[in-house]
C-alpha atoms as a PDB file:
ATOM      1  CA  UNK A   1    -124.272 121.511 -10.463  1.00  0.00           C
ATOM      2  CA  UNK A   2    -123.348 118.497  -8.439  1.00  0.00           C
ATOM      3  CA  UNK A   3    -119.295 118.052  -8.724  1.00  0.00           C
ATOM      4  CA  UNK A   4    -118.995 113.914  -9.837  1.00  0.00           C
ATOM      5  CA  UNK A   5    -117.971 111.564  -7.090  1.00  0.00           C
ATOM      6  CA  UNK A   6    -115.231 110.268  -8.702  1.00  0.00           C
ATOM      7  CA  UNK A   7    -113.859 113.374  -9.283  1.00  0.00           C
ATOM      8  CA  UNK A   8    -114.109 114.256  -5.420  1.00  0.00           C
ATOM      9  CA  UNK A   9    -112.730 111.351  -4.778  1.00  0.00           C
ATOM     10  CA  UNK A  10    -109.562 111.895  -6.826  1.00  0.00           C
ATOM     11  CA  UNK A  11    -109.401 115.112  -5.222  1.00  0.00           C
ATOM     12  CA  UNK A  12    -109.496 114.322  -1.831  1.00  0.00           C
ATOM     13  CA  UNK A  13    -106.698 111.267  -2.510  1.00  0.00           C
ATOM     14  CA  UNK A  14    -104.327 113.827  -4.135  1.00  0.00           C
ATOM     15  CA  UNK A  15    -104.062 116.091  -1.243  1.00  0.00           C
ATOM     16  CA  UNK A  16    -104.316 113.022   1.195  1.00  0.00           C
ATOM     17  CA  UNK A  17    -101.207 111.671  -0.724  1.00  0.00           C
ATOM     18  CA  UNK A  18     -98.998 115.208  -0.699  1.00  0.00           C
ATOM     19  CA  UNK A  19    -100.007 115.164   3.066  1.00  0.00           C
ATOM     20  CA  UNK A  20    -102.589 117.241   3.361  1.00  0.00           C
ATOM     21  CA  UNK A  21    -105.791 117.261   5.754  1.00  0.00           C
ATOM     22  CA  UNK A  22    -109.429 117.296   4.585  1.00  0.00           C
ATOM     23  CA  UNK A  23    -113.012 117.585   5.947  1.00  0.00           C
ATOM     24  CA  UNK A  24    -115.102 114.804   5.092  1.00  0.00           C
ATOM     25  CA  UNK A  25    -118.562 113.361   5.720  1.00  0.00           C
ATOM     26  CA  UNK A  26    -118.335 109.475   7.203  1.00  0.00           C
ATOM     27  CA  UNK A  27    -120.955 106.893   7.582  1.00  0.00           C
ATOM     28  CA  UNK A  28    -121.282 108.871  10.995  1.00  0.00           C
ATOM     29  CA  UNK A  29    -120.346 112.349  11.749  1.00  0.00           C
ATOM     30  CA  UNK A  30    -118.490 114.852   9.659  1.00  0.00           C
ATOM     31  CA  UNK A  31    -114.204 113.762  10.173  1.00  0.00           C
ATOM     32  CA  UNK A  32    -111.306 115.266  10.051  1.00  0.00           C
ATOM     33  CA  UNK A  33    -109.046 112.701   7.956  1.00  0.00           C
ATOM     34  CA  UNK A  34    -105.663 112.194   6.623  1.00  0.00           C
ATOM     35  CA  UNK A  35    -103.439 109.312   5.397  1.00  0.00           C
ATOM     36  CA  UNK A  36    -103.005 107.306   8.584  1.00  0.00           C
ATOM     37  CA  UNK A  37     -99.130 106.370   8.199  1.00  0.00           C
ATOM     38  CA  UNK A  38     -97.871 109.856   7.714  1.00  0.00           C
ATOM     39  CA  UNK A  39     -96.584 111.481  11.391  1.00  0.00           C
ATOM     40  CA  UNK A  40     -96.873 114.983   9.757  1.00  0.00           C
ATOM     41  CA  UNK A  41    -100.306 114.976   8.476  1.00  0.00           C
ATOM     42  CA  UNK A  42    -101.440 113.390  11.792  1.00  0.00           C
ATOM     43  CA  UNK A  43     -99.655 116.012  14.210  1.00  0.00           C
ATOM     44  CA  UNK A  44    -101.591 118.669  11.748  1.00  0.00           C
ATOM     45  CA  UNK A  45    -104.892 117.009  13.010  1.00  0.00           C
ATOM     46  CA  UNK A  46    -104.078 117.205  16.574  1.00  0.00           C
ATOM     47  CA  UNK A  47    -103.238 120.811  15.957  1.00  0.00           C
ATOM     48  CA  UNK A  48    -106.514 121.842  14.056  1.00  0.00           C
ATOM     49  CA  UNK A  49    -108.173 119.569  16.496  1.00  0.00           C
ATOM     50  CA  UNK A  50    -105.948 121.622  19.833  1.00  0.00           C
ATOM     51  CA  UNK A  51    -106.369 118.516  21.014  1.00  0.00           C
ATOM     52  CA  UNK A  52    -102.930 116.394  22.956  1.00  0.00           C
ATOM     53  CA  UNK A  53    -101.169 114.014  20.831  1.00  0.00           C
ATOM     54  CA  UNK A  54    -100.931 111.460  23.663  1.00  0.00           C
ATOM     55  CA  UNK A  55    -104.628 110.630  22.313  1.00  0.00           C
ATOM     56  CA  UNK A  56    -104.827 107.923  19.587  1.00  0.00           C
ATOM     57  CA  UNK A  57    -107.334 108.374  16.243  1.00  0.00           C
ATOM     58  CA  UNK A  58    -110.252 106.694  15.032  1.00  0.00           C
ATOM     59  CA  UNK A  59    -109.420 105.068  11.366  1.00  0.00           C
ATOM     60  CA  UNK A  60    -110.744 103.930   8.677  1.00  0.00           C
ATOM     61  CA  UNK A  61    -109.860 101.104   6.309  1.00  0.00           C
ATOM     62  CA  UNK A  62    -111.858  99.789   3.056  1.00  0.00           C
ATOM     63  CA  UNK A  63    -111.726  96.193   4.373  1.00  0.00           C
ATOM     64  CA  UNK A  64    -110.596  93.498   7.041  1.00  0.00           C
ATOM     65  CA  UNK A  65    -107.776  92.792   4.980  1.00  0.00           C
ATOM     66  CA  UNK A  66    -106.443  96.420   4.912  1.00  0.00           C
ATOM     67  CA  UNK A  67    -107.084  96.407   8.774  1.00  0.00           C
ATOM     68  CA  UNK A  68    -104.662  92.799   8.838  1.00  0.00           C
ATOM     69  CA  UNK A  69    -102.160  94.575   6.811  1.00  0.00           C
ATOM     70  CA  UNK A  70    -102.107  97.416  10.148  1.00  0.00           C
ATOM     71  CA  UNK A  71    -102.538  94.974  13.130  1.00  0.00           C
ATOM     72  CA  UNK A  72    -100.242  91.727  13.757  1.00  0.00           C
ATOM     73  CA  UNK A  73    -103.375  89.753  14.455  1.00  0.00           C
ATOM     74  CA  UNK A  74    -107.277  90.362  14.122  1.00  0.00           C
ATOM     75  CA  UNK A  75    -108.584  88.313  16.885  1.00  0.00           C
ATOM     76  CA  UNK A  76    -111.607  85.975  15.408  1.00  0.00           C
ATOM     77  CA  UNK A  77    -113.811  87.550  17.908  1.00  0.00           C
ATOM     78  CA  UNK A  78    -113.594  90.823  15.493  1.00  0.00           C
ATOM     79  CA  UNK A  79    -114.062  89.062  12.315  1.00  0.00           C
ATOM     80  CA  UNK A  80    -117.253  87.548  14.153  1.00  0.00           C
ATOM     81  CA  UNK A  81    -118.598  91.324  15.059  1.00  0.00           C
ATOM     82  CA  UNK A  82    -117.914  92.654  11.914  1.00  0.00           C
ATOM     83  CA  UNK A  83    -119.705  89.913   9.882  1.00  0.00           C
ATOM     84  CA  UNK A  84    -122.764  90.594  12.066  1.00  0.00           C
ATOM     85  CA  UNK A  85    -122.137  94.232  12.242  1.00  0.00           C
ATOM     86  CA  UNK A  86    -125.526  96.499  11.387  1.00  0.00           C
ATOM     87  CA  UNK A  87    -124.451  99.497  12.297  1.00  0.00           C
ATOM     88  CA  UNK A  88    -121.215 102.168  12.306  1.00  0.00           C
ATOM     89  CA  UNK A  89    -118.595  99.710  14.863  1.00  0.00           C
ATOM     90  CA  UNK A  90    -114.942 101.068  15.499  1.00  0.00           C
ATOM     91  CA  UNK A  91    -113.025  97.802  16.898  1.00  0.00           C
ATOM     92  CA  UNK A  92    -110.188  98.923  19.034  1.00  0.00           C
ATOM     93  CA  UNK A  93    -107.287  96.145  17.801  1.00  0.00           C
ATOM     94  CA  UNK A  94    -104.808  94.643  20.389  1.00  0.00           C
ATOM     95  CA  UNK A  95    -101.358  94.999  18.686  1.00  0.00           C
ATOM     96  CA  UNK A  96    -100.822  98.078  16.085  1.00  0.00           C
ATOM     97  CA  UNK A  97     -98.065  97.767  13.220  1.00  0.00           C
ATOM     98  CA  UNK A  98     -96.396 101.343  13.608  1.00  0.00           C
ATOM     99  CA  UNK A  99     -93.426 103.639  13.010  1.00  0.00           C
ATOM    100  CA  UNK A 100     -91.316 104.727  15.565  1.00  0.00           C
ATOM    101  CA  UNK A 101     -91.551 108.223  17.026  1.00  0.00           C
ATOM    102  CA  UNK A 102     -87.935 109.977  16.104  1.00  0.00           C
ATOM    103  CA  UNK A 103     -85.188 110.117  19.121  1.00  0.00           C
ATOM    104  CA  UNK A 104     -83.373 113.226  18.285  1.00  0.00           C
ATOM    105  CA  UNK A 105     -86.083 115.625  17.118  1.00  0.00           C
ATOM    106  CA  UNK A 106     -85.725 115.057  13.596  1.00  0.00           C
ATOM    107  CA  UNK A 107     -88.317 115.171  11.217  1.00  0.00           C
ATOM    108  CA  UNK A 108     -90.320 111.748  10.928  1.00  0.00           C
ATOM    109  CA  UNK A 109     -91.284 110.160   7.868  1.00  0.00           C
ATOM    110  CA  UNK A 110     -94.180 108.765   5.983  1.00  0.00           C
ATOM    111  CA  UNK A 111     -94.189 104.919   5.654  1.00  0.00           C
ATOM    112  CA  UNK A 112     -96.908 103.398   3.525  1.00  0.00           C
ATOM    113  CA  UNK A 113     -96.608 100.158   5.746  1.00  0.00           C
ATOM    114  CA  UNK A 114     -96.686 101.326   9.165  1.00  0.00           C
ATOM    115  CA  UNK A 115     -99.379 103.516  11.127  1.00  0.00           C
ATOM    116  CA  UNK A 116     -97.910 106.694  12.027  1.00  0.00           C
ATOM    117  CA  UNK A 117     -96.557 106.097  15.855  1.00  0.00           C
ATOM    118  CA  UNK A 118     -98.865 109.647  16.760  1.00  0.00           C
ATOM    119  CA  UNK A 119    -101.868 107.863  15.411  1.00  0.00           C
ATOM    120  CA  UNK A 120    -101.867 104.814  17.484  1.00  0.00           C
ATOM    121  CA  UNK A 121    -102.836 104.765  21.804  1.00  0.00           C
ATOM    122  CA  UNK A 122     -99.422 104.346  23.988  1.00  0.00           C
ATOM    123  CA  UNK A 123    -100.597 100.654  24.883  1.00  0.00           C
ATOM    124  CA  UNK A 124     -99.972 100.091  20.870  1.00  0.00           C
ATOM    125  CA  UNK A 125    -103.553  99.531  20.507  1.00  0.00           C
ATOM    126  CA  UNK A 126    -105.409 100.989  17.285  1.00  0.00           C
ATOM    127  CA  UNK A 127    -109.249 102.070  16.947  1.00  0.00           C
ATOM    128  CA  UNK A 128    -110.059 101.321  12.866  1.00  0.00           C
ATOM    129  CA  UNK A 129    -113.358 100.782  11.440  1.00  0.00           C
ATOM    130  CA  UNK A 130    -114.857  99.161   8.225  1.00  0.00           C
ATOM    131  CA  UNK A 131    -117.089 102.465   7.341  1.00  0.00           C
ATOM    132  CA  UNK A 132    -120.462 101.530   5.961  1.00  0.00           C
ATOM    133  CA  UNK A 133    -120.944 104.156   3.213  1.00  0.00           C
ATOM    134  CA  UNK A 134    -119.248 103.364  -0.264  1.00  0.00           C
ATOM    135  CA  UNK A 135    -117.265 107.071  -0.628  1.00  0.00           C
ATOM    136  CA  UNK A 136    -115.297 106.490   2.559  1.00  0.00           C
ATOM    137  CA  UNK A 137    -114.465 102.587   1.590  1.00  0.00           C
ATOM    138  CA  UNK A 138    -113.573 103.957  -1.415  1.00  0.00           C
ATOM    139  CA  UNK A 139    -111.610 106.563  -0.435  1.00  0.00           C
ATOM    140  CA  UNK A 140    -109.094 104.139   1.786  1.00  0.00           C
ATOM    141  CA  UNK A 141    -109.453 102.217  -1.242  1.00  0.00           C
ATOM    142  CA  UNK A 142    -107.900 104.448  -3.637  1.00  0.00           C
ATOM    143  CA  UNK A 143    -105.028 105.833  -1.260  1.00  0.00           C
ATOM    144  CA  UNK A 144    -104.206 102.469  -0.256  1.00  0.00           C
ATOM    145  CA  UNK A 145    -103.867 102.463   3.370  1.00  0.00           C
ATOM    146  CA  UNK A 146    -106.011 103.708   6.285  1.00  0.00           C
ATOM    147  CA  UNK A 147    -107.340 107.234   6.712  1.00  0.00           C
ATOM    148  CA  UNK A 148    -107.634 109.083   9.682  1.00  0.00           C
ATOM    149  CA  UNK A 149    -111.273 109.837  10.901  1.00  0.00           C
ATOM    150  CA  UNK A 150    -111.973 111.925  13.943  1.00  0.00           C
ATOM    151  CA  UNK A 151    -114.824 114.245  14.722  1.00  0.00           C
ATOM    152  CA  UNK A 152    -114.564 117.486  12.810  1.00  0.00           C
ATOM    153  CA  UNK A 153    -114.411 119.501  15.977  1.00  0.00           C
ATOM    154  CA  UNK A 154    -112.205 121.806  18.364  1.00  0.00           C
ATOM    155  CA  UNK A 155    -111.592 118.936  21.493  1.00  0.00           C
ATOM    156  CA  UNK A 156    -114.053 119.143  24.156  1.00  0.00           C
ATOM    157  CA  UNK A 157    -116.562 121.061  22.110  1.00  0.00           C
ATOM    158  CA  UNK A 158    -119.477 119.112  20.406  1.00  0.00           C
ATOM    159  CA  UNK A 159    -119.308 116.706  17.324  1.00  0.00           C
ATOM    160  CA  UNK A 160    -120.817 118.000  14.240  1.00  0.00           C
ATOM    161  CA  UNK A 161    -123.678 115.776  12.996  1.00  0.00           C
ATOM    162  CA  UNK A 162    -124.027 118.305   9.956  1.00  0.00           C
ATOM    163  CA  UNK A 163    -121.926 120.288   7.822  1.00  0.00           C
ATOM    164  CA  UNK A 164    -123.896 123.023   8.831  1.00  0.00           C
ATOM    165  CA  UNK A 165    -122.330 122.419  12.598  1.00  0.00           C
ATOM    166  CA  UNK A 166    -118.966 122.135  11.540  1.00  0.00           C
ATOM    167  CA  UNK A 167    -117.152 125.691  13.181  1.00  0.00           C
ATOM    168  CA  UNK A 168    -115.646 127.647  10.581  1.00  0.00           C
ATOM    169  CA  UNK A 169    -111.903 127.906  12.301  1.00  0.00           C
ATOM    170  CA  UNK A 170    -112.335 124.274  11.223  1.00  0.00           C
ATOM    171  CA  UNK A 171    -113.248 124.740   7.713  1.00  0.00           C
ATOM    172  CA  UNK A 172    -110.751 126.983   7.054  1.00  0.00           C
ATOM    173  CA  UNK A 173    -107.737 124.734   8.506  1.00  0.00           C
ATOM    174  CA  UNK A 174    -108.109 121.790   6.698  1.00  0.00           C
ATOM    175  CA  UNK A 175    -106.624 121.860   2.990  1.00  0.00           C
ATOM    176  CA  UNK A 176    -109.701 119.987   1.297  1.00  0.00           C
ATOM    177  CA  UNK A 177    -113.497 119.801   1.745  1.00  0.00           C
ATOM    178  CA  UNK A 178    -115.712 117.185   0.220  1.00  0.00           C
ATOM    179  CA  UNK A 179    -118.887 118.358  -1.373  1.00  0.00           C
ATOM    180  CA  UNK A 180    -121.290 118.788   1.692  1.00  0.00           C
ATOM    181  CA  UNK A 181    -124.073 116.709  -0.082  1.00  0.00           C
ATOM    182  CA  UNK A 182    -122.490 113.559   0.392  1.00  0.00           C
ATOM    183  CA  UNK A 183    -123.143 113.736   3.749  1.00  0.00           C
ATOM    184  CA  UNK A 184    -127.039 112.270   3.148  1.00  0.00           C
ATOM    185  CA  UNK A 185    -124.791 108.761   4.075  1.00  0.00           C
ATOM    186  CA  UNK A 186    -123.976 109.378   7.164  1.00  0.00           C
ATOM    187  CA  UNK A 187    -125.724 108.278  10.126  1.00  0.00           C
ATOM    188  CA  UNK A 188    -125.198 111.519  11.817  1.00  0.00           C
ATOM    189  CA  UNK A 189    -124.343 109.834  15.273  1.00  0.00           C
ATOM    190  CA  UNK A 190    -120.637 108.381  16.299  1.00  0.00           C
ATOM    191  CA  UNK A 191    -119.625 104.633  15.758  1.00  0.00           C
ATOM    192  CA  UNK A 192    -119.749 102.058  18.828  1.00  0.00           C
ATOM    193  CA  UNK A 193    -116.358 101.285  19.834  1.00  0.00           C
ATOM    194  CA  UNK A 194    -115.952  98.031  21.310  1.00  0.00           C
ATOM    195  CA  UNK A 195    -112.319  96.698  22.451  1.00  0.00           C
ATOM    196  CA  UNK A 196    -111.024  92.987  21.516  1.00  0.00           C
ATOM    197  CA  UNK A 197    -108.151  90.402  22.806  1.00  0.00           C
ATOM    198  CA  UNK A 198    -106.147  87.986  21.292  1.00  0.00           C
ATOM    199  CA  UNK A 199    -108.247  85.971  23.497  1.00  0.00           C
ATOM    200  CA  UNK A 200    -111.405  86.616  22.198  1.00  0.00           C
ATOM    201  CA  UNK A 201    -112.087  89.474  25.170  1.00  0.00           C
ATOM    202  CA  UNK A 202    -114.447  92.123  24.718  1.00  0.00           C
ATOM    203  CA  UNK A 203    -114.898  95.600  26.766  1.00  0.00           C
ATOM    204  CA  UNK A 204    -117.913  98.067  25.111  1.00  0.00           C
ATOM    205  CA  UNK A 205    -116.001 101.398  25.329  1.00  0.00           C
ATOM    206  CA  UNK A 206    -119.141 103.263  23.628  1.00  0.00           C
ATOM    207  CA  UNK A 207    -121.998 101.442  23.178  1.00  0.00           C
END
């Protein structure tokens, strides 16, 4: 019997909340998520991921506004390509609104307003994407603030289209997975990522 959405959803947002990592199906590939402004949870990614933290994260955010909440600007230009949008589109944004990476080795902390610093490039740019499939919408929705999204695989090694590709060292390192048959909404190929200016300038990163 088919577990309810709602109730995977409230499962996935409780262990997204304590800081926890889960295995989800997107409106593209199968992700490896977490809540987007918490440094620990992110560094936990890289780790299942063994992939360098000097590399910034795809995210995901129910809406423009929750992006604007995350960026100091949202060029028109990317309110034009979203409006227009027909397909998965990760918009890399200018100007990120993030924490600060601690100085002296201490531990860093979660910040419901600010990206975690480890989740954003080292020009301060940010890749986030409006996901076209109601369950991830809803779950940025319901947490309130961006989730991490990035491909559900060791780095370097392929991106798993299917649940059925996902490698189990990365089924067993993550501390939630959504029900599997969700995944009949995703697209089962990555977004497009296409970079903006303030300016209204546009580079096609992955077309």
């Amino acid at each position: 019997m088919k577990k309810p959405v709602n109730e995977i959803l409230a499962e996935a947002v409780k262990v997204l909340r304590e800081g926890g990592v889960i295995l989800y199906p997107t409106d593209t590939i199968w992700g490896i998520g977490c809540d987007a402004t918490n440094p620990e949870a992110v560094a936990k990614v890289y780790g299942i991921k063994k992939r360098p933290d000097s590399k910034s994260l795809v995210l995901l955010a129910d809406s423009l506004d929750m992006v604007g909440r995350y960026v100091r600007e949202i060029p028109d230009i990317a309110v034009q390509l979203v409006e227009v949008n027909d397909r998965p589109m990760t918009i890399i944004y200018p100007d990120a609104i993030c924490g600060k990476a601690p100085a002296d080795g201490s531990k860093a902390v979660a910040d419901r307003h600010f990206l975690a610093y480890n989740a954003v490039a080292e020009d301060g740019s940010v890749g986030i994407r409006v996901p076209m499939n109601e369950f991830c919408r809803n779950l940025c929705y319901k947490l309130g603030r961006p989730v991490v999204s990035t491909s559900a695989n060791v780095s370097g090694e392929p991106s798993p289209e299917r649940y059925s590709q996902i490698p189990q060292e990365i089924i067993s390192a993550v501390d939630y997975v959504v029900e599997s048959y969700l995944e009949r909404d995703s697209q089962g190929k990555a977004s497009q990522i296409i970079k903006v200016g303030l300016r209204g300038e546009i580079q096609i990163i992955r077309p």
